[in-house]
C-alpha atoms as a PDB file:
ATOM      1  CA  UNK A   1      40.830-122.253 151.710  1.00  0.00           C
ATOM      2  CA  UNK A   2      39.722-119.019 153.252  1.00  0.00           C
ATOM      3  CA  UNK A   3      36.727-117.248 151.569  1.00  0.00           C
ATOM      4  CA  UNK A   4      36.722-113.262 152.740  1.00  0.00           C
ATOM      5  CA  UNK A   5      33.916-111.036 151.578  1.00  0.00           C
ATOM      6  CA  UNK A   6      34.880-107.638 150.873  1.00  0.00           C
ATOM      7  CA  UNK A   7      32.131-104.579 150.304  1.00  0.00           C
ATOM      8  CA  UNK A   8      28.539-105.175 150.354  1.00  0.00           C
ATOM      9  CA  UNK A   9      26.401-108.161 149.675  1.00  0.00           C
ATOM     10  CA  UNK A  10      25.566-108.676 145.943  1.00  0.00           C
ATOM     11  CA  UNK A  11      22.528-111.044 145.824  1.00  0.00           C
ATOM     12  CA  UNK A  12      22.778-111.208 142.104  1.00  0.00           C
ATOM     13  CA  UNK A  13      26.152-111.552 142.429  1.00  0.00           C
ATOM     14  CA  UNK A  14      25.325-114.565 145.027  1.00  0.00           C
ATOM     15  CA  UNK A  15      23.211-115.908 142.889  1.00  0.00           C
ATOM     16  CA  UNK A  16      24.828-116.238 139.790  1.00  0.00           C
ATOM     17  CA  UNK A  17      27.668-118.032 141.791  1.00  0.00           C
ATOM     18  CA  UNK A  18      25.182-120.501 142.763  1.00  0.00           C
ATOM     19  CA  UNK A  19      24.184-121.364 139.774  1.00  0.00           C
ATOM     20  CA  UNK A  20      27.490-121.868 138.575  1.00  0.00           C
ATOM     21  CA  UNK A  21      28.377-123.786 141.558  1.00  0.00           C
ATOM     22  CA  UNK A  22      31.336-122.164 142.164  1.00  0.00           C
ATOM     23  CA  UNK A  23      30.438-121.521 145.636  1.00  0.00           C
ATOM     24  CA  UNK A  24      27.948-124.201 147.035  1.00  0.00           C
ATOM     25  CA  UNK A  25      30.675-126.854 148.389  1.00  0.00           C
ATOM     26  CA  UNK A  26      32.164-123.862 150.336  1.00  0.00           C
ATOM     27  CA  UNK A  27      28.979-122.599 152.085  1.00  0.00           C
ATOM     28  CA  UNK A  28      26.088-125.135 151.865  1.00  0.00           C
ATOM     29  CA  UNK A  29      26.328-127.423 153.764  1.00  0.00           C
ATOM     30  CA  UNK A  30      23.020-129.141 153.642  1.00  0.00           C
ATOM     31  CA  UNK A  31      21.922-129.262 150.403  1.00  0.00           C
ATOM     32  CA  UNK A  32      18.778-131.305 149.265  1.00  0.00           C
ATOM     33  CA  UNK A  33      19.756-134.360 148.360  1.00  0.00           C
ATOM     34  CA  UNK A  34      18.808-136.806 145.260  1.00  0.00           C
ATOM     35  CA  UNK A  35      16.730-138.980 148.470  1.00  0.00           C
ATOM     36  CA  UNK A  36      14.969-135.786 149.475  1.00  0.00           C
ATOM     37  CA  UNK A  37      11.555-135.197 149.623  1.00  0.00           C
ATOM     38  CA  UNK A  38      11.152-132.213 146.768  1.00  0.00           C
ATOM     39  CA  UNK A  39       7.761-131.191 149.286  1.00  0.00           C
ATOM     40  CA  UNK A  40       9.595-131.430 152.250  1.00  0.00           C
ATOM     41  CA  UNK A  41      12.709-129.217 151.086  1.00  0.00           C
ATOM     42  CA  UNK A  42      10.208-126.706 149.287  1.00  0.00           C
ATOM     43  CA  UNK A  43       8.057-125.833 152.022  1.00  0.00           C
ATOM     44  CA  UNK A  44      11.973-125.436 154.248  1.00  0.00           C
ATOM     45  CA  UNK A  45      13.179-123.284 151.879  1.00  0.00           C
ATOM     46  CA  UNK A  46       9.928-121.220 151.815  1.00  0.00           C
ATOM     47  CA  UNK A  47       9.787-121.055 155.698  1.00  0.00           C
ATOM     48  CA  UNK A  48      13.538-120.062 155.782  1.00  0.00           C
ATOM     49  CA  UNK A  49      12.783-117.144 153.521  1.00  0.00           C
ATOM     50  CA  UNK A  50      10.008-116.173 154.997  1.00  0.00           C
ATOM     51  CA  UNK A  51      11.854-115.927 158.160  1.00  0.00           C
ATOM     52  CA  UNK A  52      14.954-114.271 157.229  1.00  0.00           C
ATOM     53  CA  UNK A  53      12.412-111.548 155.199  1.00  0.00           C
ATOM     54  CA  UNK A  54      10.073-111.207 158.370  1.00  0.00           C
ATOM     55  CA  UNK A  55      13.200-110.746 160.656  1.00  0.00           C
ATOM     56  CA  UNK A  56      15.508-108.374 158.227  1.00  0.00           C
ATOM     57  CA  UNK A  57      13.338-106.674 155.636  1.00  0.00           C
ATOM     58  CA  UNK A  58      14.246-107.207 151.573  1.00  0.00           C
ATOM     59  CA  UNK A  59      16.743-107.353 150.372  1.00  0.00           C
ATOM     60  CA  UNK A  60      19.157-107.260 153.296  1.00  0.00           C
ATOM     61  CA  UNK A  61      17.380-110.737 154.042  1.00  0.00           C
ATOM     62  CA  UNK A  62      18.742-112.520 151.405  1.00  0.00           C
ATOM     63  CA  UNK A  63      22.134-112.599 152.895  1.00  0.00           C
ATOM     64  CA  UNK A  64      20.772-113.381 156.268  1.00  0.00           C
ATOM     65  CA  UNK A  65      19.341-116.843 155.605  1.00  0.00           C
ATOM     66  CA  UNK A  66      21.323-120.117 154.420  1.00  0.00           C
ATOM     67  CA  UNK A  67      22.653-119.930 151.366  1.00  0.00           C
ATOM     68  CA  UNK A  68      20.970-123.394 150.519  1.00  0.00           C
ATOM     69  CA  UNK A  69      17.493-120.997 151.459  1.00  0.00           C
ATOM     70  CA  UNK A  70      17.392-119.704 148.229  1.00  0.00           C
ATOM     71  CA  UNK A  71      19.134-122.415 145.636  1.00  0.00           C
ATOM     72  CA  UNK A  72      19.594-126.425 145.561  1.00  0.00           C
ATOM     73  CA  UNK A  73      20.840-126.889 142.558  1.00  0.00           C
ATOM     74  CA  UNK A  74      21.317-130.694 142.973  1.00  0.00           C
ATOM     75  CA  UNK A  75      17.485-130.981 143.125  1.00  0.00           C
ATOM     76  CA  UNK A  76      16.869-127.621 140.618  1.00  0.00           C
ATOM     77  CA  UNK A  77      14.670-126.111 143.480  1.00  0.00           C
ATOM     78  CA  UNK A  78      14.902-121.976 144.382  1.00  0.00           C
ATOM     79  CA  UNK A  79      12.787-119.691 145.985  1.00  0.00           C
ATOM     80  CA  UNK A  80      11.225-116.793 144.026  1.00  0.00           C
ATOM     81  CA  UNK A  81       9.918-113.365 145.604  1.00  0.00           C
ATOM     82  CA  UNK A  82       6.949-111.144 144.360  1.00  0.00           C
ATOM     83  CA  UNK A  83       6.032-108.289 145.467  1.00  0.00           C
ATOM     84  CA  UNK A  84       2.180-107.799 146.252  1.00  0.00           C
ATOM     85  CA  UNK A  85       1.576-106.770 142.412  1.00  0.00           C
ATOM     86  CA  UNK A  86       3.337-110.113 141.034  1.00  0.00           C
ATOM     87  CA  UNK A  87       6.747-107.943 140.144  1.00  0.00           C
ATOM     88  CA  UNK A  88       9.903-110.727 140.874  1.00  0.00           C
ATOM     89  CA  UNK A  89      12.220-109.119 143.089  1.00  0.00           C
ATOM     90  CA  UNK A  90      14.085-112.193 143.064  1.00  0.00           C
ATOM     91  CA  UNK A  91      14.679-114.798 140.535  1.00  0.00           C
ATOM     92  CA  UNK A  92      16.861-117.655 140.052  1.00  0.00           C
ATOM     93  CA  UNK A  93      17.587-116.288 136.396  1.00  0.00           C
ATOM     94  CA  UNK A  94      18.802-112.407 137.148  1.00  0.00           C
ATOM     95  CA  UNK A  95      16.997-111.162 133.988  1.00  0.00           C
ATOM     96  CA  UNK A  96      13.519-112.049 135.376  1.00  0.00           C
ATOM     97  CA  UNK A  97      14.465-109.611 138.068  1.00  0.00           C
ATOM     98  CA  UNK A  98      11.813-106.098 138.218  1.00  0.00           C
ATOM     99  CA  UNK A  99       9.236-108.007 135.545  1.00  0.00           C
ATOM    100  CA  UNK A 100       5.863-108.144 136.337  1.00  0.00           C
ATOM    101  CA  UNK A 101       5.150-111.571 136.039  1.00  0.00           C
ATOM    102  CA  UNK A 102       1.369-111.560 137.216  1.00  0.00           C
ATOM    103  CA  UNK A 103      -0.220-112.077 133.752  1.00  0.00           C
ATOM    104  CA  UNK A 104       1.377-115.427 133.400  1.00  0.00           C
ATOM    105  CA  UNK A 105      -0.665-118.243 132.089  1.00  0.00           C
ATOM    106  CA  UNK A 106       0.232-122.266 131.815  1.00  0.00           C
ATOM    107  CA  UNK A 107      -0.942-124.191 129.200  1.00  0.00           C
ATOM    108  CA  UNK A 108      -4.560-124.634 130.318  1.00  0.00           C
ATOM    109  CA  UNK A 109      -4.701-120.998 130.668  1.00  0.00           C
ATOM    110  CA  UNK A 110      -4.623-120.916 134.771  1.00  0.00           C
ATOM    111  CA  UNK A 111      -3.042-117.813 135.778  1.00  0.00           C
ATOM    112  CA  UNK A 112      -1.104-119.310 138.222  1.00  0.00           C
ATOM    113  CA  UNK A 113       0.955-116.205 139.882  1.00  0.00           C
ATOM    114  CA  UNK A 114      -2.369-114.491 140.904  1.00  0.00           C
ATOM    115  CA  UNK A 115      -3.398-117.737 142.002  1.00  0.00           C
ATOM    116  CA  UNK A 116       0.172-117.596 143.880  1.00  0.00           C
ATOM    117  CA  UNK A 117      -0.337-114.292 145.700  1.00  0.00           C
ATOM    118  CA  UNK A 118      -4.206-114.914 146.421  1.00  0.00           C
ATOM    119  CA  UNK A 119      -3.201-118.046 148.385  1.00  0.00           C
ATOM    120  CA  UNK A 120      -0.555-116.613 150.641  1.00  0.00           C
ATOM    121  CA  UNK A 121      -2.143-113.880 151.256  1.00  0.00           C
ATOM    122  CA  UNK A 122      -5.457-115.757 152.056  1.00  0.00           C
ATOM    123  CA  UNK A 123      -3.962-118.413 153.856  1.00  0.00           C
ATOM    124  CA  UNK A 124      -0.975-117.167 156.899  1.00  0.00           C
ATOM    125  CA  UNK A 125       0.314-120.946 157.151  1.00  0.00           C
ATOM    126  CA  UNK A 126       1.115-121.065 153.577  1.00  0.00           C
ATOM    127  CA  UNK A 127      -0.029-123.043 150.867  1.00  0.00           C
ATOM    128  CA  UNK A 128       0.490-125.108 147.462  1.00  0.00           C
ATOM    129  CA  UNK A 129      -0.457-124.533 144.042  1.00  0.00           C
ATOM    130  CA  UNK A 130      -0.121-126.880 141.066  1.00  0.00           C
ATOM    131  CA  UNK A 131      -0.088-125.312 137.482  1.00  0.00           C
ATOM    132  CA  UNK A 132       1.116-126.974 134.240  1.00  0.00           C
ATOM    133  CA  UNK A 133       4.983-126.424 133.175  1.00  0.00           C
ATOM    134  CA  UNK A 134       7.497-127.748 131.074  1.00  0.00           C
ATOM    135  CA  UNK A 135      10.668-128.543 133.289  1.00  0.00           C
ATOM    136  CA  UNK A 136      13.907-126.113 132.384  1.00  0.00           C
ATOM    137  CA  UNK A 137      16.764-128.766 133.039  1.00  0.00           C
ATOM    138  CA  UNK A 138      15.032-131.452 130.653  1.00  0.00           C
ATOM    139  CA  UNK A 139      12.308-129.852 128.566  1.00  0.00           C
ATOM    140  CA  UNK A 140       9.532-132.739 130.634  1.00  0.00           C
ATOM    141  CA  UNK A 141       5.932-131.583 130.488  1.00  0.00           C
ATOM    142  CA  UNK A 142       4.417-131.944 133.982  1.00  0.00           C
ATOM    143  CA  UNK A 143       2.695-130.490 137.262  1.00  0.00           C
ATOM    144  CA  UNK A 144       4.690-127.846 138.950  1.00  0.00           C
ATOM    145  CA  UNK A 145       3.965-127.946 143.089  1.00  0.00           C
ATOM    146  CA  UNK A 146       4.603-124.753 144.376  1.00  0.00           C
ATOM    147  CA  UNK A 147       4.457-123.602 147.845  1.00  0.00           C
ATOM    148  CA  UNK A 148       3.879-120.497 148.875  1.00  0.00           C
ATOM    149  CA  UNK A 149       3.608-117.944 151.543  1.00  0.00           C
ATOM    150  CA  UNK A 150       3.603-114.285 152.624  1.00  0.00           C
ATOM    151  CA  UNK A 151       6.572-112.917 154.729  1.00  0.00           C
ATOM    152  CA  UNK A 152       6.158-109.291 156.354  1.00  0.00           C
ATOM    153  CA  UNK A 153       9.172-107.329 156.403  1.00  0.00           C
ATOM    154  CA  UNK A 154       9.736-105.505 159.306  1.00  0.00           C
ATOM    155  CA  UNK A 155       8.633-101.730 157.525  1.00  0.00           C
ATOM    156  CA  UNK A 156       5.283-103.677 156.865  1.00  0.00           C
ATOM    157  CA  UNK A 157       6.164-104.619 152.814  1.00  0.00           C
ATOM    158  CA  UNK A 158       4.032-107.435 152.248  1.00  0.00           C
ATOM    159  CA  UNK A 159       6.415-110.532 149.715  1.00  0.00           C
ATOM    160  CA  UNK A 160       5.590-113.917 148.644  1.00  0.00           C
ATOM    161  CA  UNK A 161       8.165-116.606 148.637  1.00  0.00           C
ATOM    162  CA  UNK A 162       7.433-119.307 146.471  1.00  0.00           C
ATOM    163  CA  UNK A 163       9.367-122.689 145.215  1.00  0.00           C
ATOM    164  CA  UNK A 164       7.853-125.748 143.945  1.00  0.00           C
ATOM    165  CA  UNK A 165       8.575-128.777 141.989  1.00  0.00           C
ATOM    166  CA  UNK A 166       8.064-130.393 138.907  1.00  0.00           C
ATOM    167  CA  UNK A 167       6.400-133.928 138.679  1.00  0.00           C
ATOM    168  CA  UNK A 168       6.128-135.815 135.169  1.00  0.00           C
ATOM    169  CA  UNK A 169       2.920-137.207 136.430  1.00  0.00           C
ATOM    170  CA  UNK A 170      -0.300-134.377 135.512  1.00  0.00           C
END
């Protein structure tokens, strides 16, 4: 089978194929496995964004990294992006797209998306944050494990990528 693409990159577009899976057996190769660590393929997935943002700006590097970068849907991992503010300019769900997202609270009351920004932006290397959350796929209560860390684009806009994990364990 011979995939062309025609026009413009869509990353909504992209997206919404991935999560479909109409496209993954044609251009991931490498997906996270069941076996993989969920810590090890978060903090990849950050680093790849980070990369392909630092090297090609937003959004242009969206379609410059592996498309396994932003989605694993085996393992229900993706990357998020926030602007400096805590505005999503990328989501895994399309309609979370342009919100700002920064008053967020879990259940204890932590608001963990300023907590988010103030640790990339405090620490270069990246960090983790845990934060109560009830997992989408099943509905389990648990810790969510999210890495994060600031990318640079190459006009000097400052994003977080972030992706973490859910553990039943709190």
């Amino acid at each position: 089978m011979t995939v062309r693409v025609i026009g413009r990159f869509d990353r909504r577009a992209a997206l919404s194929l991935f999560g479909a899976g109409l496209v993954l057996p044609l251009l991931a190769p490498r997906l996270a496995g069941a076996g993989e660590d969920p810590r090890r393929a978060v903090v990849a997935m950050v680093e790849q964004a980070c990369d392909a943002l630092s090297a090609h700006g937003f959004p242009r590097g969206i379609g410059r990294a592996a498309p396994d970068t932003w989605s694993r849907l085996d393992s229900g991992l993706y990357v998020f992006l926030l602007d400096r503010s805590g505005r999503l300019l990328l989501h895994r769900d399309g309609m979370m797209e342009g919100r700002d997202v920064s008053a967020a609270q879990d259940a204890a009351g932590t608001y963990f998306i300023r907590e988010i920004l103030a640790l990339a932006t405090a620490r270069p290397a990246g960090g983790w944050v845990n934060y109560l959350w009830s997992e989408g796929r099943d509905g389990a209560a648990g810790s969510k494990h999210t890495f994060c860390k600031r990318a640079v684009t190459p006009a000097g806009r400052a994003i977080t990528a972030a992706a973490g994990y859910v553990a039943t364990e709190i």
